[in-house]
N, C-alpha and C. Protein backbone atom coordinates (compact mmCIF):
# COMPACT_ATOMS: atom_id res chain seq x y z
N UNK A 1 26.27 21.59 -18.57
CA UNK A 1 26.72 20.39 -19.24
C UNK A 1 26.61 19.21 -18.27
N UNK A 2 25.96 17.63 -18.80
CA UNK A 2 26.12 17.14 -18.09
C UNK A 2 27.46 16.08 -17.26
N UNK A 3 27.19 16.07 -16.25
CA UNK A 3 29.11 15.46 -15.99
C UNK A 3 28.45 13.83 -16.42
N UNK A 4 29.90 13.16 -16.97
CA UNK A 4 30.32 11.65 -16.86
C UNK A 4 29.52 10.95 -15.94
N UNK A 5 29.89 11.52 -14.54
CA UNK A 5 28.88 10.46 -13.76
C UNK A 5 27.84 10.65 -13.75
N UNK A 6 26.99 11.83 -14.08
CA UNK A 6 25.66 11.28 -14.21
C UNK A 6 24.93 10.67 -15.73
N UNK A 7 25.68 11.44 -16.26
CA UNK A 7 25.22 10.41 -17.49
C UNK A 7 25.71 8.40 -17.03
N UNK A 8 26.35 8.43 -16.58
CA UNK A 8 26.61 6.45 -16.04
C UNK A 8 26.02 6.68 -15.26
N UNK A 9 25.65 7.04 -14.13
CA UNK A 9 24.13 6.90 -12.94
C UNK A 9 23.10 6.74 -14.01
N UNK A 10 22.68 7.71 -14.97
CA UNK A 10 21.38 7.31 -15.61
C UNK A 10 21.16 6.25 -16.50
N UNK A 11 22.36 5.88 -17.21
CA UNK A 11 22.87 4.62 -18.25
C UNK A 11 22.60 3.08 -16.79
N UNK A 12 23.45 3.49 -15.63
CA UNK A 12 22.82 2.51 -15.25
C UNK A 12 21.20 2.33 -14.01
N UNK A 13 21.06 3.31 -14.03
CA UNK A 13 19.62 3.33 -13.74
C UNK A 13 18.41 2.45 -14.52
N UNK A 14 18.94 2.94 -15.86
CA UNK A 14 18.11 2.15 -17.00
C UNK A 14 18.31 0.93 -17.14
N UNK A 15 19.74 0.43 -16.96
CA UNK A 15 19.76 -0.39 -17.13
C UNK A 15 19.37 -1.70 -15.96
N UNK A 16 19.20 -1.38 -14.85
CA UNK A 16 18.27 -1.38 -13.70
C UNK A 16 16.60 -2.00 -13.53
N UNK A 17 16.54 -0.44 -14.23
CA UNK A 17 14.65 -0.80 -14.87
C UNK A 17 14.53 -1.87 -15.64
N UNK A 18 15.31 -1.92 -17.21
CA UNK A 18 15.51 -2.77 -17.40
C UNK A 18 15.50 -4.31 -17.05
N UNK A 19 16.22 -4.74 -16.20
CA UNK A 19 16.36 -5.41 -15.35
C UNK A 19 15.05 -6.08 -14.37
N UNK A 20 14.86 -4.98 -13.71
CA UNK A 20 13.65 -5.22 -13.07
C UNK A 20 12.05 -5.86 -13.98
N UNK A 21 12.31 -5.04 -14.92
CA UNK A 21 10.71 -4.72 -15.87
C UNK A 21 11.30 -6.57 -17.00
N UNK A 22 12.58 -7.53 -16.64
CA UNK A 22 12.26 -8.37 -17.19
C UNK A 22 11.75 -9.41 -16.70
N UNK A 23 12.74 -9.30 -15.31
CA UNK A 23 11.93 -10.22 -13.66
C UNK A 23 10.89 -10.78 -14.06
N UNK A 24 9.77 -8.89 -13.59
CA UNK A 24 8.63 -8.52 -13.15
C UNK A 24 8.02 -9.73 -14.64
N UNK A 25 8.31 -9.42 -15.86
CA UNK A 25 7.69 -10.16 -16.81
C UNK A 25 8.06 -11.60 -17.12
N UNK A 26 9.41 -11.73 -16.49
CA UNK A 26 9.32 -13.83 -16.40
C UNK A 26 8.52 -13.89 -15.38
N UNK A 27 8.32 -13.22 -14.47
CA UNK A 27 7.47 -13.76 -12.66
C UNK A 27 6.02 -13.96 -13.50
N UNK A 28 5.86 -12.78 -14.00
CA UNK A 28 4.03 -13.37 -14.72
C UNK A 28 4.24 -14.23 -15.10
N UNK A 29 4.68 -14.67 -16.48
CA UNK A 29 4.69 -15.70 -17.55
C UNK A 29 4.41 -16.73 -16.68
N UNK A 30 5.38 -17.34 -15.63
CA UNK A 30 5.24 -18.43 -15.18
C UNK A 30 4.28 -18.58 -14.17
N UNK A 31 3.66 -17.87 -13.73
CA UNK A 31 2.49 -17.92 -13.16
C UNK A 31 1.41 -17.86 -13.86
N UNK A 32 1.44 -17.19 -15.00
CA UNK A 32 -0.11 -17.85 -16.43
C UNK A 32 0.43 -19.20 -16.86
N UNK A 33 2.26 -19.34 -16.71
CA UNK A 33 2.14 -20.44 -17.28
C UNK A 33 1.67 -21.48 -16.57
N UNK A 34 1.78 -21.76 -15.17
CA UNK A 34 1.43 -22.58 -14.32
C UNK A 34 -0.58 -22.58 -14.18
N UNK A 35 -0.65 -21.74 -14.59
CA UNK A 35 -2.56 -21.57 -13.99
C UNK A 35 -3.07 -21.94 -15.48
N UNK A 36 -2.65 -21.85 -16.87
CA UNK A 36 -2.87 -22.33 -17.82
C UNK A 36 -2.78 -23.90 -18.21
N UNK A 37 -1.17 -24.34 -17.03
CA UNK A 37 -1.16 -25.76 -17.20
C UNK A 37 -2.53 -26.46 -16.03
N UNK A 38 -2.54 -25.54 -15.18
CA UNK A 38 -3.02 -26.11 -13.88
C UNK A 38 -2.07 -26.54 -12.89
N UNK A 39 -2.29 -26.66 -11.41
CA UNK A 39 -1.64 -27.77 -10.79
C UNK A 39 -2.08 -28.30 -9.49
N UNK A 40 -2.17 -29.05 -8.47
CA UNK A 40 -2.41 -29.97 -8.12
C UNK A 40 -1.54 -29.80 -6.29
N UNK A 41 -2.93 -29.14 -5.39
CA UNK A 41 -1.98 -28.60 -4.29
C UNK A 41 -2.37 -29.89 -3.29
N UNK A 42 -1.69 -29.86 -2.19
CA UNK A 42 -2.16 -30.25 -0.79
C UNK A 42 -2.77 -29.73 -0.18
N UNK A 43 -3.37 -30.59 0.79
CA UNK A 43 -4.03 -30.20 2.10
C UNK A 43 -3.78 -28.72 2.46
N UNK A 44 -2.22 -28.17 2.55
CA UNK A 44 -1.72 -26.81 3.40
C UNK A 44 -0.62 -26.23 2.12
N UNK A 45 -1.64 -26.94 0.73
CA UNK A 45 -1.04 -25.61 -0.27
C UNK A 45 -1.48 -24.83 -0.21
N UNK A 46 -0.99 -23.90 -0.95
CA UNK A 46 -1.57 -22.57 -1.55
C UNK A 46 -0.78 -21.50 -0.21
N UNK A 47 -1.21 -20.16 -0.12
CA UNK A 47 -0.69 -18.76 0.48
C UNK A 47 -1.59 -19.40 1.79
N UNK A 48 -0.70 -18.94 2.67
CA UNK A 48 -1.11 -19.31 4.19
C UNK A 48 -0.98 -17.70 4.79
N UNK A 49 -2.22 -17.12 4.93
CA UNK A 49 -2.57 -16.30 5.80
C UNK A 49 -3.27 -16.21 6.98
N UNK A 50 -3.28 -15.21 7.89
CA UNK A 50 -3.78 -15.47 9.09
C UNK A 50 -4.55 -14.14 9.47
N UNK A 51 -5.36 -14.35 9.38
CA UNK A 51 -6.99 -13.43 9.48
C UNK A 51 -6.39 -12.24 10.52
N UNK A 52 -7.08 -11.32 9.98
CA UNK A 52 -6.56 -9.61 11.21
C UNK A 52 -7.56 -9.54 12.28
N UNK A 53 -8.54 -10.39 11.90
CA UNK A 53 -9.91 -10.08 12.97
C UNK A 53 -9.87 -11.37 14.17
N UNK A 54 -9.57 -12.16 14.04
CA UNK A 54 -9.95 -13.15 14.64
C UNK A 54 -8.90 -14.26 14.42
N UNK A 55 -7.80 -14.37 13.70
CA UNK A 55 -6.71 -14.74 13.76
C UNK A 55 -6.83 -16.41 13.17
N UNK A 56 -7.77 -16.61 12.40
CA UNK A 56 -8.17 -17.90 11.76
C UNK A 56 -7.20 -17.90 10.33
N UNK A 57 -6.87 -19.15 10.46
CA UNK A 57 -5.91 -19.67 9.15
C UNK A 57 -6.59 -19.88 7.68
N UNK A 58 -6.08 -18.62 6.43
CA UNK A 58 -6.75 -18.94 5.67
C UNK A 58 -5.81 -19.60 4.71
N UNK A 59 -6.27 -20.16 3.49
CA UNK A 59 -5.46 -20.54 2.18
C UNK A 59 -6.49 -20.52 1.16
N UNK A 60 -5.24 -19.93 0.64
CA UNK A 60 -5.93 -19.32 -1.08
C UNK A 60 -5.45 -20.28 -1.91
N UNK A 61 -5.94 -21.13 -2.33
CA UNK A 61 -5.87 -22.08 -3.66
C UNK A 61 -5.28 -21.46 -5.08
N UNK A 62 -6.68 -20.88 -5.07
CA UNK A 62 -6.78 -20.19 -7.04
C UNK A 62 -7.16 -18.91 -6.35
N UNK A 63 -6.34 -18.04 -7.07
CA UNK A 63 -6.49 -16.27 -7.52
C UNK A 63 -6.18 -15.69 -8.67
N UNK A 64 -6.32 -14.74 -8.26
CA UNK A 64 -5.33 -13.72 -9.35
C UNK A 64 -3.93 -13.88 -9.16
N UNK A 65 -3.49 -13.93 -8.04
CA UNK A 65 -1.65 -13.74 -8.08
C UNK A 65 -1.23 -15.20 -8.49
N UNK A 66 -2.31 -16.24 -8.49
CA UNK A 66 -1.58 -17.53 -9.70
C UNK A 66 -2.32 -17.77 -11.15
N UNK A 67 -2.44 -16.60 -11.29
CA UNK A 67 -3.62 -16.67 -12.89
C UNK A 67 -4.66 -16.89 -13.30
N UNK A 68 -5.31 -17.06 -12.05
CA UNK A 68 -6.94 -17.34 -12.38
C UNK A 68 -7.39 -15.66 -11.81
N UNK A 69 -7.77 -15.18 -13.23
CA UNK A 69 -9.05 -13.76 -12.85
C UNK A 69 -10.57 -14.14 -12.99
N UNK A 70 -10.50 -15.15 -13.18
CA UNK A 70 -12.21 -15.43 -13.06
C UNK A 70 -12.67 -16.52 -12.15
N UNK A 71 -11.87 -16.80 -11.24
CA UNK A 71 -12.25 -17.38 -10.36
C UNK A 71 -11.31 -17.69 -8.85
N UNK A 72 -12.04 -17.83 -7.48
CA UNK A 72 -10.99 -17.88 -6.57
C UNK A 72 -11.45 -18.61 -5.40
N UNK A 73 -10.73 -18.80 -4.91
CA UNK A 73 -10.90 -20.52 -4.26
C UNK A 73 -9.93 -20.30 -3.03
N UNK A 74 -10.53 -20.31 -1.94
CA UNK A 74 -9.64 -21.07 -0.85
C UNK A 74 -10.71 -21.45 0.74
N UNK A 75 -9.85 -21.91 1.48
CA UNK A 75 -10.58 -22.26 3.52
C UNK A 75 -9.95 -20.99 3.96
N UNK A 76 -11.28 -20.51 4.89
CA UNK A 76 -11.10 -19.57 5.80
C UNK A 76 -11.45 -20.29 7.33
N UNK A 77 -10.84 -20.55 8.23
CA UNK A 77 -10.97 -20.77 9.57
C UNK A 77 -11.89 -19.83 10.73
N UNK A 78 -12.86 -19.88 10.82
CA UNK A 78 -13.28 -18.93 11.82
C UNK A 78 -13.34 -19.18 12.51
N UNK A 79 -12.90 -18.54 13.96
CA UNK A 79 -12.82 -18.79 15.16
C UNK A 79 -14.36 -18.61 16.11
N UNK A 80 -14.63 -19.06 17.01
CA UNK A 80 -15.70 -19.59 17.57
C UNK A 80 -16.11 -18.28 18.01
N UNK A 81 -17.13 -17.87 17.91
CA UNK A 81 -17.72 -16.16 18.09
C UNK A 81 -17.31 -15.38 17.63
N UNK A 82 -16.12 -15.50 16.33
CA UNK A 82 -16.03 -14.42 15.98
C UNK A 82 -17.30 -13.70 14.65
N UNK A 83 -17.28 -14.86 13.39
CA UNK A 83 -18.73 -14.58 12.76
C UNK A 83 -17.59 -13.68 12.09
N UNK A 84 -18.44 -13.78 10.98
CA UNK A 84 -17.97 -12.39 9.62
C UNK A 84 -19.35 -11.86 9.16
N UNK A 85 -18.62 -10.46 9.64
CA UNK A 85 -19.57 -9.55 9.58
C UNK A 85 -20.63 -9.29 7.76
N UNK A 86 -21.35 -8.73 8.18
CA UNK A 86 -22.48 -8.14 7.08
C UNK A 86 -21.67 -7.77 6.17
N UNK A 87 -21.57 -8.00 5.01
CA UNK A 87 -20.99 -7.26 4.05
C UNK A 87 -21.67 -7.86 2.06
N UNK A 88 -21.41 -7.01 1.68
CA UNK A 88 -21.67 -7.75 0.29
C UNK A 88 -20.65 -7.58 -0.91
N UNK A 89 -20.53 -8.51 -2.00
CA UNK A 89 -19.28 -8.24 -3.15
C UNK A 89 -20.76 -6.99 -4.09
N UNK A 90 -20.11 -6.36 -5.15
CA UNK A 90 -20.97 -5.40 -5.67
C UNK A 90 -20.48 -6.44 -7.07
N UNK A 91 -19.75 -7.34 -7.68
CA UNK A 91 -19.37 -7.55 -8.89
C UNK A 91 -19.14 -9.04 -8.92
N UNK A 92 -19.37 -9.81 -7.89
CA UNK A 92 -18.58 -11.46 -7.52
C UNK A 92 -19.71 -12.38 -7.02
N UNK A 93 -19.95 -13.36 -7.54
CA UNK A 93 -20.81 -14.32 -7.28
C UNK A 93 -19.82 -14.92 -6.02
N UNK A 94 -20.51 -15.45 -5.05
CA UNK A 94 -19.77 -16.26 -3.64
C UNK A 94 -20.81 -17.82 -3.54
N UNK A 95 -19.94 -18.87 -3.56
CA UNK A 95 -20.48 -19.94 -2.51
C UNK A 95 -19.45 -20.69 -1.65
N UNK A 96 -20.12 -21.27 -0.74
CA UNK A 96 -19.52 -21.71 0.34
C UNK A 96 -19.63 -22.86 1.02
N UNK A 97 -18.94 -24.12 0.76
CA UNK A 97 -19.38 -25.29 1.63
C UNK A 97 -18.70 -25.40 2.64
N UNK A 98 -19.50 -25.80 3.93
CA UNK A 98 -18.85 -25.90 5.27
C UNK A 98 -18.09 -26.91 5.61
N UNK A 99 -16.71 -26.80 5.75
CA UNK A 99 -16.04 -28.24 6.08
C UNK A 99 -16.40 -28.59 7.57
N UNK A 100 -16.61 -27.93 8.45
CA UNK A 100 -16.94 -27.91 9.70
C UNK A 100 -17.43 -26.41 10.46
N UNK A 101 -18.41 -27.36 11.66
CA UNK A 101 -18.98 -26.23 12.29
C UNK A 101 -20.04 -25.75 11.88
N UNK A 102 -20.92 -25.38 12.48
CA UNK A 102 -22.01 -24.86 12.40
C UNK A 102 -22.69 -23.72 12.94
N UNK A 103 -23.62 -23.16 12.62
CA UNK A 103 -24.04 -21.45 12.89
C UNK A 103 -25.13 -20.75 12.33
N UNK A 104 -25.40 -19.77 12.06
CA UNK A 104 -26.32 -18.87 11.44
C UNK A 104 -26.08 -17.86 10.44
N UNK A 105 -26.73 -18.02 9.39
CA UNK A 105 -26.26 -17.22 7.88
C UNK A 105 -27.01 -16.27 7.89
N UNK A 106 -26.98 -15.32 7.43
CA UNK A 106 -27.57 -14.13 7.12
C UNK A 106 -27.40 -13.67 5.71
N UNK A 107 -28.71 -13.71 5.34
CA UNK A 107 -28.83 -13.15 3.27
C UNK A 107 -30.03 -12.62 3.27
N UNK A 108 -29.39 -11.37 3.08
CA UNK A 108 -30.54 -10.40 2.71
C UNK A 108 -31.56 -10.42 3.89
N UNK A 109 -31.02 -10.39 4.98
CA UNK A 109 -31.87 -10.09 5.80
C UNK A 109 -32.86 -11.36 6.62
N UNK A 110 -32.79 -12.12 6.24
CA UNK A 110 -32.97 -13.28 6.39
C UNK A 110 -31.94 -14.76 6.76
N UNK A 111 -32.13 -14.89 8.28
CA UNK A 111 -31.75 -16.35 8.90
C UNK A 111 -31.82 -17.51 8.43
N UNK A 112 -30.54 -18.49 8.44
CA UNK A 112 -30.77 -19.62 7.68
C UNK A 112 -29.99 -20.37 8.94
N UNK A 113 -30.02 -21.69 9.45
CA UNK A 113 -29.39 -22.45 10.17
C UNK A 113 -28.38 -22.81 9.03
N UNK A 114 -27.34 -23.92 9.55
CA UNK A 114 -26.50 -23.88 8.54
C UNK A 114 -25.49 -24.59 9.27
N UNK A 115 -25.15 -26.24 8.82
CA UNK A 115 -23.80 -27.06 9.49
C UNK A 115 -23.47 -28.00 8.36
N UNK A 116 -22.53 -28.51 9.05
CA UNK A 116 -21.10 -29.40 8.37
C UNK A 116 -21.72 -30.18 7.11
N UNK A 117 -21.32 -30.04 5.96
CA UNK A 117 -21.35 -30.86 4.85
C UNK A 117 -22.76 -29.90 3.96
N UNK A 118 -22.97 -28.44 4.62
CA UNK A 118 -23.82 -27.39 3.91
C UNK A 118 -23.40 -26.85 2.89
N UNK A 119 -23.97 -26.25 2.28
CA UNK A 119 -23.63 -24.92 0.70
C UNK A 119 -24.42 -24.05 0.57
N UNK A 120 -23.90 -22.87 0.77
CA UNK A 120 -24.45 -21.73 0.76
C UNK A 120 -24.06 -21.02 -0.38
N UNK A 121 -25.11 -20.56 -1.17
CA UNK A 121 -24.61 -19.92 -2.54
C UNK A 121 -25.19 -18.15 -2.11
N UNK A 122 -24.41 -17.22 -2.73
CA UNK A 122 -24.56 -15.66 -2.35
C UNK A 122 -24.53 -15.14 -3.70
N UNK A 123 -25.60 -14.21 -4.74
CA UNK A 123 -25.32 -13.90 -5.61
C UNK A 123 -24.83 -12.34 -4.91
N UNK A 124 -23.85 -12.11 -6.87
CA UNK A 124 -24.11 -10.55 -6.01
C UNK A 124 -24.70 -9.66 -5.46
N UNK A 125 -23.95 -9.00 -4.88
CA UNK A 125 -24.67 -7.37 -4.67
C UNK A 125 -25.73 -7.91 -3.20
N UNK A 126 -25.71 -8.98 -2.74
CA UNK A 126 -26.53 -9.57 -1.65
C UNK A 126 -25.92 -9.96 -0.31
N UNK A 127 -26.66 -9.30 1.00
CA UNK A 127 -25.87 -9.12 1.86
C UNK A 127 -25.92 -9.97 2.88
N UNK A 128 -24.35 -10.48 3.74
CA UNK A 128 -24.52 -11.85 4.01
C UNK A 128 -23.82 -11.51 5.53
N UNK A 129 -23.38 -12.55 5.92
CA UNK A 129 -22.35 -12.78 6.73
C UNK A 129 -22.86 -14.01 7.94
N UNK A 130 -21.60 -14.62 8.68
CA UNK A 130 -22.28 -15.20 9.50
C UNK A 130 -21.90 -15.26 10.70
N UNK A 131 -22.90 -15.77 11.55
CA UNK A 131 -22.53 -16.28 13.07
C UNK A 131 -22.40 -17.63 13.66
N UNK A 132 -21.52 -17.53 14.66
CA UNK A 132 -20.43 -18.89 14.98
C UNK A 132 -20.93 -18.88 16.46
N UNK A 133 -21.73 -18.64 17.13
CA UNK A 133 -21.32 -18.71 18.60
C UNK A 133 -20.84 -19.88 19.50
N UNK A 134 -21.05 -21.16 18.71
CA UNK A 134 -20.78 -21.99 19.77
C UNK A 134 -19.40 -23.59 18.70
N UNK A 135 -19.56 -23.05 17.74
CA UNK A 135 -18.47 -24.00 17.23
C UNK A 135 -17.60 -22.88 15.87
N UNK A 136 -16.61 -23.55 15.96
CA UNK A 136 -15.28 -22.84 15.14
C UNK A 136 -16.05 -23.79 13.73
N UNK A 137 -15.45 -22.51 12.88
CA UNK A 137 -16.17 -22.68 11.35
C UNK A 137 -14.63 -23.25 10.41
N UNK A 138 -15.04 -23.99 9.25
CA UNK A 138 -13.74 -24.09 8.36
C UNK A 138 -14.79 -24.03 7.05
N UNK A 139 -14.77 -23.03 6.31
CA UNK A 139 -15.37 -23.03 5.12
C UNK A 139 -14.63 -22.89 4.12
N UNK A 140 -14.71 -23.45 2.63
CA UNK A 140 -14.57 -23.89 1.81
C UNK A 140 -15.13 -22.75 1.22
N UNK A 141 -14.59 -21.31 0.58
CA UNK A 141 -15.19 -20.41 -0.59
C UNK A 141 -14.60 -20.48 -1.88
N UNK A 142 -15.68 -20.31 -2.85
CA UNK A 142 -15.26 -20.07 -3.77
C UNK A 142 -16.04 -18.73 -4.38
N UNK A 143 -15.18 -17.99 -4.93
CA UNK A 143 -15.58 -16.80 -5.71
C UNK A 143 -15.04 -16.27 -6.85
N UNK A 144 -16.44 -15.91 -8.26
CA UNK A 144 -16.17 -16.01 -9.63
C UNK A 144 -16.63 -13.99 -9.78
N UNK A 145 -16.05 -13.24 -10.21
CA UNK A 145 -14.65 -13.74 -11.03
C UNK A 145 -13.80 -13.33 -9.08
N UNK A 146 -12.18 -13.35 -9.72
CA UNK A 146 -11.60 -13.61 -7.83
C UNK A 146 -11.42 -11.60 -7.69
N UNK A 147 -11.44 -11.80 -6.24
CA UNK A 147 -11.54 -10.42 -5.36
C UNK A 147 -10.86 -10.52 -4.56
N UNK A 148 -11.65 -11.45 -3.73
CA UNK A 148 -11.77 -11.67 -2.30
C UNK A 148 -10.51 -12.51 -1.72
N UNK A 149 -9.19 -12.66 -2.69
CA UNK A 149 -8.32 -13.14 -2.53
C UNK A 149 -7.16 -11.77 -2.38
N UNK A 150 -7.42 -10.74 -3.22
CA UNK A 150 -6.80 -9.78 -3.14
C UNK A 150 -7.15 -8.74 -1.44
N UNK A 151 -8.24 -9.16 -1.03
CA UNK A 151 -8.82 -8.82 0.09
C UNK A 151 -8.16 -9.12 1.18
N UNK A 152 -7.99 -10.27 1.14
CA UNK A 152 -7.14 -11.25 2.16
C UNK A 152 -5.60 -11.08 1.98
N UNK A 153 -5.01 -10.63 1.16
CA UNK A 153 -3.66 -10.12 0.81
C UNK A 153 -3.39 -9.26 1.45
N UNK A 154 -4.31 -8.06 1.26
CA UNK A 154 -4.03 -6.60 2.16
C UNK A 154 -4.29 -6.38 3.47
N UNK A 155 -5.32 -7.57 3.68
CA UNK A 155 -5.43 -7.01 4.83
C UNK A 155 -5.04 -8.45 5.98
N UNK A 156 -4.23 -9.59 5.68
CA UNK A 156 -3.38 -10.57 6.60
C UNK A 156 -2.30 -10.23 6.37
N UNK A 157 -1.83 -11.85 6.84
CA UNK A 157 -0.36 -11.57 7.17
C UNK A 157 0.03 -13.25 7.37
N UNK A 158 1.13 -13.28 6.59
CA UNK A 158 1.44 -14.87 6.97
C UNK A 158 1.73 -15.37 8.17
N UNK A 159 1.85 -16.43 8.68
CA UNK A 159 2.40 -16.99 9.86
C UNK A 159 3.40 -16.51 10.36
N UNK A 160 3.56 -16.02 11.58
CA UNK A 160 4.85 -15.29 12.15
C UNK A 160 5.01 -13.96 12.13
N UNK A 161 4.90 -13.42 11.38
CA UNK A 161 4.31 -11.71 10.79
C UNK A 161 3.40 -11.29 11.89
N UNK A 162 4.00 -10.09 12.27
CA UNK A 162 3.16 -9.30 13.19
C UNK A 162 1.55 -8.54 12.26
N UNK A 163 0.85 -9.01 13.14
CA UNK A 163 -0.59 -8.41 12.29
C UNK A 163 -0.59 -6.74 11.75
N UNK A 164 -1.19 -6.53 10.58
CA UNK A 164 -0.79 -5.33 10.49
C UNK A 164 -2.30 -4.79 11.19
N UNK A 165 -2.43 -3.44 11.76
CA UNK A 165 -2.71 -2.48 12.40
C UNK A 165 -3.55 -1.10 11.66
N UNK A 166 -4.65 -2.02 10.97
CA UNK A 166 -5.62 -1.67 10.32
C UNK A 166 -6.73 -1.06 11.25
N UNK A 167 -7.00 0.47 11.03
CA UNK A 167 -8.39 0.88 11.10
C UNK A 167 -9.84 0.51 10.59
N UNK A 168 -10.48 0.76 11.25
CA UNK A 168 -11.94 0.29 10.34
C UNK A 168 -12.01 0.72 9.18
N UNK A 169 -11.70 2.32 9.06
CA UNK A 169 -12.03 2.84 7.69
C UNK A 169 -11.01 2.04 6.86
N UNK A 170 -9.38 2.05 7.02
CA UNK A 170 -8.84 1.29 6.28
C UNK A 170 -9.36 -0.02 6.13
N UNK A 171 -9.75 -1.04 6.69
CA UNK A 171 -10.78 -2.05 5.87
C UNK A 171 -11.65 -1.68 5.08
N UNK A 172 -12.53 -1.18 5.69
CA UNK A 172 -13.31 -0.23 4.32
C UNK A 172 -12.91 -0.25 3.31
N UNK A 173 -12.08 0.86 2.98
CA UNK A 173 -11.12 1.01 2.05
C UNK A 173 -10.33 -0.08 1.44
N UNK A 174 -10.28 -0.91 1.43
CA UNK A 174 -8.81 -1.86 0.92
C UNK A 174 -10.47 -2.94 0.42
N UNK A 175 -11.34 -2.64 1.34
CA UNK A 175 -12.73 -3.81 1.09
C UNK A 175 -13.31 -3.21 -0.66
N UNK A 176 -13.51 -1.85 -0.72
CA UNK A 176 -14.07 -1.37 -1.59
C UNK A 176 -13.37 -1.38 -2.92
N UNK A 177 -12.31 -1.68 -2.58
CA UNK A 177 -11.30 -1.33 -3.68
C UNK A 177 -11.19 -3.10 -4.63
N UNK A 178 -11.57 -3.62 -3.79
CA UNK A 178 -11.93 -5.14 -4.13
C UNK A 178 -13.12 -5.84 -4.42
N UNK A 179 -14.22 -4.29 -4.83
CA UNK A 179 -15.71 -4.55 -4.93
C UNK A 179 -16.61 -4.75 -3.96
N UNK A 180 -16.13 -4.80 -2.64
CA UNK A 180 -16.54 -5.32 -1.28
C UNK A 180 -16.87 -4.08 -0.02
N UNK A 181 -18.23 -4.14 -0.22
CA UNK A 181 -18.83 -3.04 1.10
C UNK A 181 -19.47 -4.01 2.26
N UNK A 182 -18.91 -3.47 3.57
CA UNK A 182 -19.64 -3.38 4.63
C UNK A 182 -20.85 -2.74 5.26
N UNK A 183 -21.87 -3.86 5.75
CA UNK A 183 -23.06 -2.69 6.07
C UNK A 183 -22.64 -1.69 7.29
């Protein structure tokens, strides 16, 4: 038979979930509701993360976690030699204008020079990345539909936050899971 208190542990368990599962559904609403109205950031809006590789300041504008699934938008900071490696999206169109800095692109195998006030467009499934050796990069991406925002979620860390302590394969992994392979 069951006793009194657990039947009220499970009465309020539920009522708990409850609870939680209405949060969880005002927290969406107002985040489709806000990406449906639109809105209108600063200079150092949006999610302020800080790169695991090279420790460059990114911000995410438009994603998924503010209601845009078809498109995603933010500056990634690259630090001077560090370069982002070869990799390609398998499902996401990428372009990229350079707010500063200059370097060498790589698409498909093929070198492109490449500085301040440039645009580099990447269709999918095409493999890119670039090199920085002698000036720090600030690029301007945008990517349709968004990924590469969920990418940057798992694998930074905001300001102050100890970096998390990612393996290669775990990039891999957290990369693939976001449509995104490394060569």
């Amino acid at each position: 038979m069951i006793s009194i208190d657990t039947e009220r542990r499970n009465f309020l368990f539920g009522l708990g979930g409850l609870g939680i599962s209405h949060a969880l559904t005002q927290g969406m609403t107002q985040v489709q509701a806000a990406a449906s109205q639109g809105y209108v950031l600063g200079p150092t809006g949006g999610e302020h993360l800080i790169h695991f590789r090279d420790h460059g300041q990114i911000f995410i504008k438009a994603g998924s976690a503010t209601g845009s699934d078809n498109l995603a938008l933010g500056t990634q900071e690259v630090m001077v030699g560090a370069g982002i490696p070869v990799h390609r999206h398998l499902h996401m169109d990428e372009a990229f204008y350079v707010l500063e800095g200059s370097g060498v692109f790589l698409l498909n195998d093929v070198r492109h020079s490449f500085e301040e006030g440039g645009t580099i467009f990447i269709p999918k499934n095409s493999w890119h990345g670039f090199a920085n050796p002698d000036h720090k990069l600030l690029l301007l991406w945008i990517m349709s539909p968004a990924g590469l925002d969920g990418f940057f979620r798992e694998t930074c860390n905001p300001p102050g936050v100890p970096a998390k302590q990612l393996t290669p394969e775990q990039i891999r992994e957290i990369a693939h899971k976001y449509g995104t392979e490394f060569k």
